[in-house]
Protein backbone atom coordinates (compact mmCIF):
# COMPACT_ATOMS: atom_id res chain seq x y z
CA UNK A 1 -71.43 -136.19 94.28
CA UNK A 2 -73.88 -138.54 95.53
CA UNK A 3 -74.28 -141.01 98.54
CA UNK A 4 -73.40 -139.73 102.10
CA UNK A 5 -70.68 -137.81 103.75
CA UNK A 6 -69.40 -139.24 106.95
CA UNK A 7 -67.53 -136.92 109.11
CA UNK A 8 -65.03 -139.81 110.92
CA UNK A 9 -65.34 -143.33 109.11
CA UNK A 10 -63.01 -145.08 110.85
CA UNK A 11 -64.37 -145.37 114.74
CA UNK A 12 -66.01 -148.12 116.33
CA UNK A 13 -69.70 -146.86 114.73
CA UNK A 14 -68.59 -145.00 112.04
CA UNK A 15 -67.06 -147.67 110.64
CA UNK A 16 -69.60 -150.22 110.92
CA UNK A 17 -72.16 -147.29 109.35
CA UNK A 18 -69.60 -146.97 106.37
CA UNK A 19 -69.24 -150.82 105.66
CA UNK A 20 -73.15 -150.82 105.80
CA UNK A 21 -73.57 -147.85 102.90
CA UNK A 22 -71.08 -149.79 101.14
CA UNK A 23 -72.44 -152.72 100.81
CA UNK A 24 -75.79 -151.67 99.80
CA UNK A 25 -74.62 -149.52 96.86
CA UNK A 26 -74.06 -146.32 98.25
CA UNK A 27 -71.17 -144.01 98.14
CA UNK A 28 -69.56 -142.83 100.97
CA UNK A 29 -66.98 -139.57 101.45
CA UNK A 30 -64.77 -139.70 103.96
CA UNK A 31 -63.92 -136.52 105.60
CA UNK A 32 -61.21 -136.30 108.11
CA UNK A 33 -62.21 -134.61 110.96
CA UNK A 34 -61.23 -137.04 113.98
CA UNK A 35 -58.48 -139.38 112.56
CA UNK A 36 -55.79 -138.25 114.12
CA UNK A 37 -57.66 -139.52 117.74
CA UNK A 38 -58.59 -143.15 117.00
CA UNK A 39 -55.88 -145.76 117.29
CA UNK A 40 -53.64 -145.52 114.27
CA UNK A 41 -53.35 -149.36 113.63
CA UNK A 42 -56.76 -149.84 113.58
CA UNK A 43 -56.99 -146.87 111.06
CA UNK A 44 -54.87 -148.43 108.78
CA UNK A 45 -55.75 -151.93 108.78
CA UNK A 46 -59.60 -150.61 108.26
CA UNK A 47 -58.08 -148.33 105.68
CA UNK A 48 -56.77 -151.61 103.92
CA UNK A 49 -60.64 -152.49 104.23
CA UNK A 50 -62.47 -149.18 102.69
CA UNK A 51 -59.62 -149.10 99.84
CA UNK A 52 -61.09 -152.12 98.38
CA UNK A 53 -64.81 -150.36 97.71
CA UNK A 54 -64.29 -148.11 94.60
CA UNK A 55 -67.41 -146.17 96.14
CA UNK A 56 -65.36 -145.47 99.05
CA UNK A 57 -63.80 -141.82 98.66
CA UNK A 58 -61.75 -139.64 101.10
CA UNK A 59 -62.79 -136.04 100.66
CA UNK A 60 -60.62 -132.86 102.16
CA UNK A 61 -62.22 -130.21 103.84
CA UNK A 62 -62.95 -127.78 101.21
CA UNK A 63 -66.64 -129.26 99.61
CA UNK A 64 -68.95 -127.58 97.46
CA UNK A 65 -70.37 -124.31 98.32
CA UNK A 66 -73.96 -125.99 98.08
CA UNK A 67 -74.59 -129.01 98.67
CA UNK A 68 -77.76 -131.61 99.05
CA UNK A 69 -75.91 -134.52 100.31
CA UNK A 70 -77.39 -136.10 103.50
CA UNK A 71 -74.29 -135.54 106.35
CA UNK A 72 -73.92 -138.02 109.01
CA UNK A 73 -71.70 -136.88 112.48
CA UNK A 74 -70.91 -139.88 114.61
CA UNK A 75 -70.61 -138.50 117.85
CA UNK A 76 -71.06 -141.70 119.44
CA UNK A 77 -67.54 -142.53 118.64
CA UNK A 78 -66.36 -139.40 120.29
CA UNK A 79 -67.78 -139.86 123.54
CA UNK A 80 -64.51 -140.45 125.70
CA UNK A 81 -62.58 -138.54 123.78
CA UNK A 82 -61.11 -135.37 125.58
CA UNK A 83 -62.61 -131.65 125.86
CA UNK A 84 -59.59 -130.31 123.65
CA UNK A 85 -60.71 -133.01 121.36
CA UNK A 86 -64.18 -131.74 121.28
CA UNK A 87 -63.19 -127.67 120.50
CA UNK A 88 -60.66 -129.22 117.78
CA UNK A 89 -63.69 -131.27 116.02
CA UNK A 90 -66.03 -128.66 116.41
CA UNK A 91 -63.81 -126.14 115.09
CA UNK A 92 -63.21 -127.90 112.34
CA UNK A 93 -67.01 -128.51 111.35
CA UNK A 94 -67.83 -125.06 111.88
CA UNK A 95 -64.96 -124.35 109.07
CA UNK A 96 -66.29 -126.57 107.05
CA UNK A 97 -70.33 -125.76 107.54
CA UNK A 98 -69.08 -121.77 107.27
CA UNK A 99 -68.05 -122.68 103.63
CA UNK A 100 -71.37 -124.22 103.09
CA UNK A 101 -75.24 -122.73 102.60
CA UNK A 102 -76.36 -125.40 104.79
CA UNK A 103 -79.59 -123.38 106.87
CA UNK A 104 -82.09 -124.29 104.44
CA UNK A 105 -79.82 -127.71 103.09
CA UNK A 106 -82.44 -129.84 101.27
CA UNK A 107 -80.84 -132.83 102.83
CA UNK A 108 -80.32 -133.69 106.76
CA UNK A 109 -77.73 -133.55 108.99
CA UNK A 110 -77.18 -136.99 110.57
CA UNK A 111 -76.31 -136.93 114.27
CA UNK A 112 -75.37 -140.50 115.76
CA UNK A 113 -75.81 -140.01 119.59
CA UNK A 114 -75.33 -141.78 122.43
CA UNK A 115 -77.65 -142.72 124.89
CA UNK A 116 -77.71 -143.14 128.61
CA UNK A 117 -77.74 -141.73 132.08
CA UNK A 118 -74.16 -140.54 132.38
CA UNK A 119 -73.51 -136.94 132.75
CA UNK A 120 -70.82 -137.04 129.44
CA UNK A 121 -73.63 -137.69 127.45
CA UNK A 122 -75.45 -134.94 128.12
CA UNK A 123 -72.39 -132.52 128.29
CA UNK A 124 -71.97 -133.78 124.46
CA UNK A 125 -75.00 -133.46 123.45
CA UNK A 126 -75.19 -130.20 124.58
CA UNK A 127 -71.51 -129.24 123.56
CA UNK A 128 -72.74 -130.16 119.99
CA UNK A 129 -76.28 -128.57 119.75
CA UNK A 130 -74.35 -125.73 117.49
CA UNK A 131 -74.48 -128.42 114.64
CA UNK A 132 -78.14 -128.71 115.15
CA UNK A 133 -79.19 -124.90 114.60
CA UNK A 134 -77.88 -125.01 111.49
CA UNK A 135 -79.66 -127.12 109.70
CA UNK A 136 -83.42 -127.56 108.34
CA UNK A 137 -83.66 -131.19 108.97
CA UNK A 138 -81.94 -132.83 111.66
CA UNK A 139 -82.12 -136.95 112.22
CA UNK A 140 -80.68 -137.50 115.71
CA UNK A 141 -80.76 -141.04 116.28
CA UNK A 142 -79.50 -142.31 119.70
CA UNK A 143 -77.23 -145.12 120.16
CA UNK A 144 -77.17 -147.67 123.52
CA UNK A 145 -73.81 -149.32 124.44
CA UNK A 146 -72.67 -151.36 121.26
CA UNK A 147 -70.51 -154.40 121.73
CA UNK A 148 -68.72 -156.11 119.09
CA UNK A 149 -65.49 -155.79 116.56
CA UNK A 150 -63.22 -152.66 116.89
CA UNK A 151 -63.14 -152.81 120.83
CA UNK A 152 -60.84 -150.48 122.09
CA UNK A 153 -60.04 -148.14 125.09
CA UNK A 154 -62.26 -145.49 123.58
CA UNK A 155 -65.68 -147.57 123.10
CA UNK A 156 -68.75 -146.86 125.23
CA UNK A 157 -68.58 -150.44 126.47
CA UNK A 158 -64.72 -150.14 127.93
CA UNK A 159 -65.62 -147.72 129.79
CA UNK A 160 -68.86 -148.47 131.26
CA UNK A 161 -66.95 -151.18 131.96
CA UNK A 162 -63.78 -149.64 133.57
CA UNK A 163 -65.53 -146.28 135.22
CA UNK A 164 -66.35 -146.44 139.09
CA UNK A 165 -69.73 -146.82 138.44
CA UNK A 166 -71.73 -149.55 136.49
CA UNK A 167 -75.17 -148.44 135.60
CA UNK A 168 -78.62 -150.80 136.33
CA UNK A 169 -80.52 -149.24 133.63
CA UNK A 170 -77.90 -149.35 130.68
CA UNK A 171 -78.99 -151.00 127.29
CA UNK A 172 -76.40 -153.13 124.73
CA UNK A 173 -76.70 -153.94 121.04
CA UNK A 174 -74.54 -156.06 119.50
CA UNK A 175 -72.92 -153.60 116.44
CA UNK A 176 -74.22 -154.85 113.63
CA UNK A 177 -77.91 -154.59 114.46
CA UNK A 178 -77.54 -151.25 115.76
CA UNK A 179 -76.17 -150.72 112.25
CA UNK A 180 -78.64 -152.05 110.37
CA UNK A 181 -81.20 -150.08 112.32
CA UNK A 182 -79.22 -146.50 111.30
CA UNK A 183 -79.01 -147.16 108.24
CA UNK A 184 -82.60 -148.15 107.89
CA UNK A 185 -83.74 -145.09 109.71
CA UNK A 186 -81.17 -142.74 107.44
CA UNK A 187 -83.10 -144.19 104.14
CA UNK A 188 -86.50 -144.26 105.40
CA UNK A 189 -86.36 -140.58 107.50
CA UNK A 190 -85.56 -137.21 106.92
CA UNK A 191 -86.28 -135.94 110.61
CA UNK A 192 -86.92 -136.24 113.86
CA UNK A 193 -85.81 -138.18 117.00
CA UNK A 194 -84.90 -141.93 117.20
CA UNK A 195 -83.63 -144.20 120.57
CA UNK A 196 -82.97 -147.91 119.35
CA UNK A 197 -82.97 -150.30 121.73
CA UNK A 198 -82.76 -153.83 122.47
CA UNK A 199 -85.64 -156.05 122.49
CA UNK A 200 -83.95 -158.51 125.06
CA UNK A 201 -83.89 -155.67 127.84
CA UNK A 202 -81.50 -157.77 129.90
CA UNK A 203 -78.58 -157.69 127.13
CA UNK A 204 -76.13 -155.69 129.30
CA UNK A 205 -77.02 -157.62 132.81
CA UNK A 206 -75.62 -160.66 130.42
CA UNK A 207 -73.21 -158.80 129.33
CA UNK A 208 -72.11 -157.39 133.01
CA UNK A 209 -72.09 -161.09 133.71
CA UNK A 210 -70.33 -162.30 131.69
CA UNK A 211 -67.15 -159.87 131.78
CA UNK A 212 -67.64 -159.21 135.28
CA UNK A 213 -69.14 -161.63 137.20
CA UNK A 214 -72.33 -159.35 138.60
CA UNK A 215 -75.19 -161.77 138.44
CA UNK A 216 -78.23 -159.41 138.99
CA UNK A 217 -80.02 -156.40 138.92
CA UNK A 218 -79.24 -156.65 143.05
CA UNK A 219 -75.76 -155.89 142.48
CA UNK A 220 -76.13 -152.23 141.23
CA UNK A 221 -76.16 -148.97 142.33
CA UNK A 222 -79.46 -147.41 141.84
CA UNK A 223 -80.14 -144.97 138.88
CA UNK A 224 -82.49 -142.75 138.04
CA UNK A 225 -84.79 -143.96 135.26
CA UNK A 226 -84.21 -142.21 131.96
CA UNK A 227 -87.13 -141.65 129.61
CA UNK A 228 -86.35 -140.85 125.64
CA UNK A 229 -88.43 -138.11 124.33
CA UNK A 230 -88.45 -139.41 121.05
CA UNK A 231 -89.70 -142.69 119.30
CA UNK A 232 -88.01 -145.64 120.39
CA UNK A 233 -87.23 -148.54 118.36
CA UNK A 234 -86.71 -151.87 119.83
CA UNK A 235 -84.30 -153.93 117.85
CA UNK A 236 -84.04 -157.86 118.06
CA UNK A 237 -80.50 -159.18 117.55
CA UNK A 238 -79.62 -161.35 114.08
CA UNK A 239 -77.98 -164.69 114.76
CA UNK A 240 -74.64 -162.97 114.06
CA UNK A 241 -75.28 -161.06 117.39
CA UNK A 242 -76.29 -164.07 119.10
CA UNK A 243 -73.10 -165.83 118.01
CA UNK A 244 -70.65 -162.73 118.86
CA UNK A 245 -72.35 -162.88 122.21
CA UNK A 246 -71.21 -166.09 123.06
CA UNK A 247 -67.89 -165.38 122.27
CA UNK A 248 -67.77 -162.11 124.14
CA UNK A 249 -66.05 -163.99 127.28
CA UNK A 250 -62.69 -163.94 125.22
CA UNK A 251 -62.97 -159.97 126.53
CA UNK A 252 -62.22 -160.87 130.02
CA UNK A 253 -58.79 -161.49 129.35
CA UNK A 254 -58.96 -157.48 128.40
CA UNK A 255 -60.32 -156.82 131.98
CA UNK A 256 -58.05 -159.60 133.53
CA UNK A 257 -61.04 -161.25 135.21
């Protein structure tokens, strides 16, 4: 077996993180862990997409007893899922990581995290740090709000978007280049603690704007600042971004604005 092993491929991140292996060469095994809470349309017709890549396999649960395959968790795409969700996920990695001699795994553990002041965040994070322990090498790499294909009810974005509170200090990359950025970071390092960002720190105020029709940094509530621990690297969107942007006002009839 060679490549990576994606625990969920087929949410907003995943996804994109899957197309991205594929298309550079790599092999990527699918294993179920999460399906089951993702909209079931969308599954399929991205299922239609995946089936097409021969390097595209889905796995079950039951993998080798050793294993030095570089593991990537995208609990970004789990955010606003429920806390029964959570226990049912994380019971069913802990199955799967009981079968395996993963505390001194050769290869990482790949934790896609999101990023930002809201309290979920942290309670994920935190819910989740069980993965962490047991493995040598952990790369956590931390995710802003993504916008971009896939939107649905579950995204970061819909509900930063729908909650009662909009946050001043949020950050937004445009999918793709968030992407890119992983999957530059997963081939380049083994360890350690990564917050992308977006080189155009006013991304989400245009996006806010846009889809909602707050025009400044004025119209927020204040938030506390929040400082990443960990190296931060400052992304600057493709042209593909640029062009998705200025299309993003076909979401307002999603918002009914």
């Amino acid at each position: 077996m060679d490549g990576y092993i994606l625990f969920g491929s087929f949410g907003q991140l995943g996804f994109e993180i899957c197309e991205q292996l594929l298309n550079n060469g790599y092999q990527v095994n699918h294993v179920n862990v999460c399906d089951d809470y993702e909209d079931q349309e969308i599954i399929e017709e991205k299922n239609l997409m995946l089936g097409r890549n021969a390097n595209f396999k889905r796995m079950g649960e039951n993998l080798e007893r050793f294993i030095n395959v570089p593991m990537i968790i995208p609990l970004y795409d789990w955010l606003f899922y429920d806390e029964n969700q959570w226990e049912m996920i994380l019971k069913k990695l802990e199955q799967i990581f009981a079968r395996l001699q993963v505390k001194n795994a050769s290869a990482p553990i790949i934790l896609l995290k999101a990023s930002g002041p809201d309290q979920r965040i942290r309670s994920m994070n935190h819910y989740f740090r069980v993965i962490e322990q047991k493995f040598c090498k952990t790369l956590s790499i931390y995710v802003p709000i993504i916008y971009g294909k896939w939107f649905t009810e579950t995204s970061y974005l819909y509900h930063m978007l729908m909650g009662e509170k909009i946050s001043k200090n949020a950050d937004a990359i445009y999918i793709s280049d968030a992407g890119r950025t992983i999957v530059d970071l997963m081939l380049h390092e083994e360890k350690g603690e990564f917050y992308i960002r977006n080189q155009n720190k006013h991304r989400w105020h245009e996006c806010l704007y846009m889809l909602t029709g707050i025009k400044s940094q004025t119209d927020f509530p204040e938030d506390e600042t929040v400082n990443d621990p960990g190296k931060v690297i400052f992304v600057n969107e493709t042209n593909d971004g640029e062009r998705f942007f200025d299309e993003i006002k076909k979401l307002q009839t999603i918002f009914d604005l």
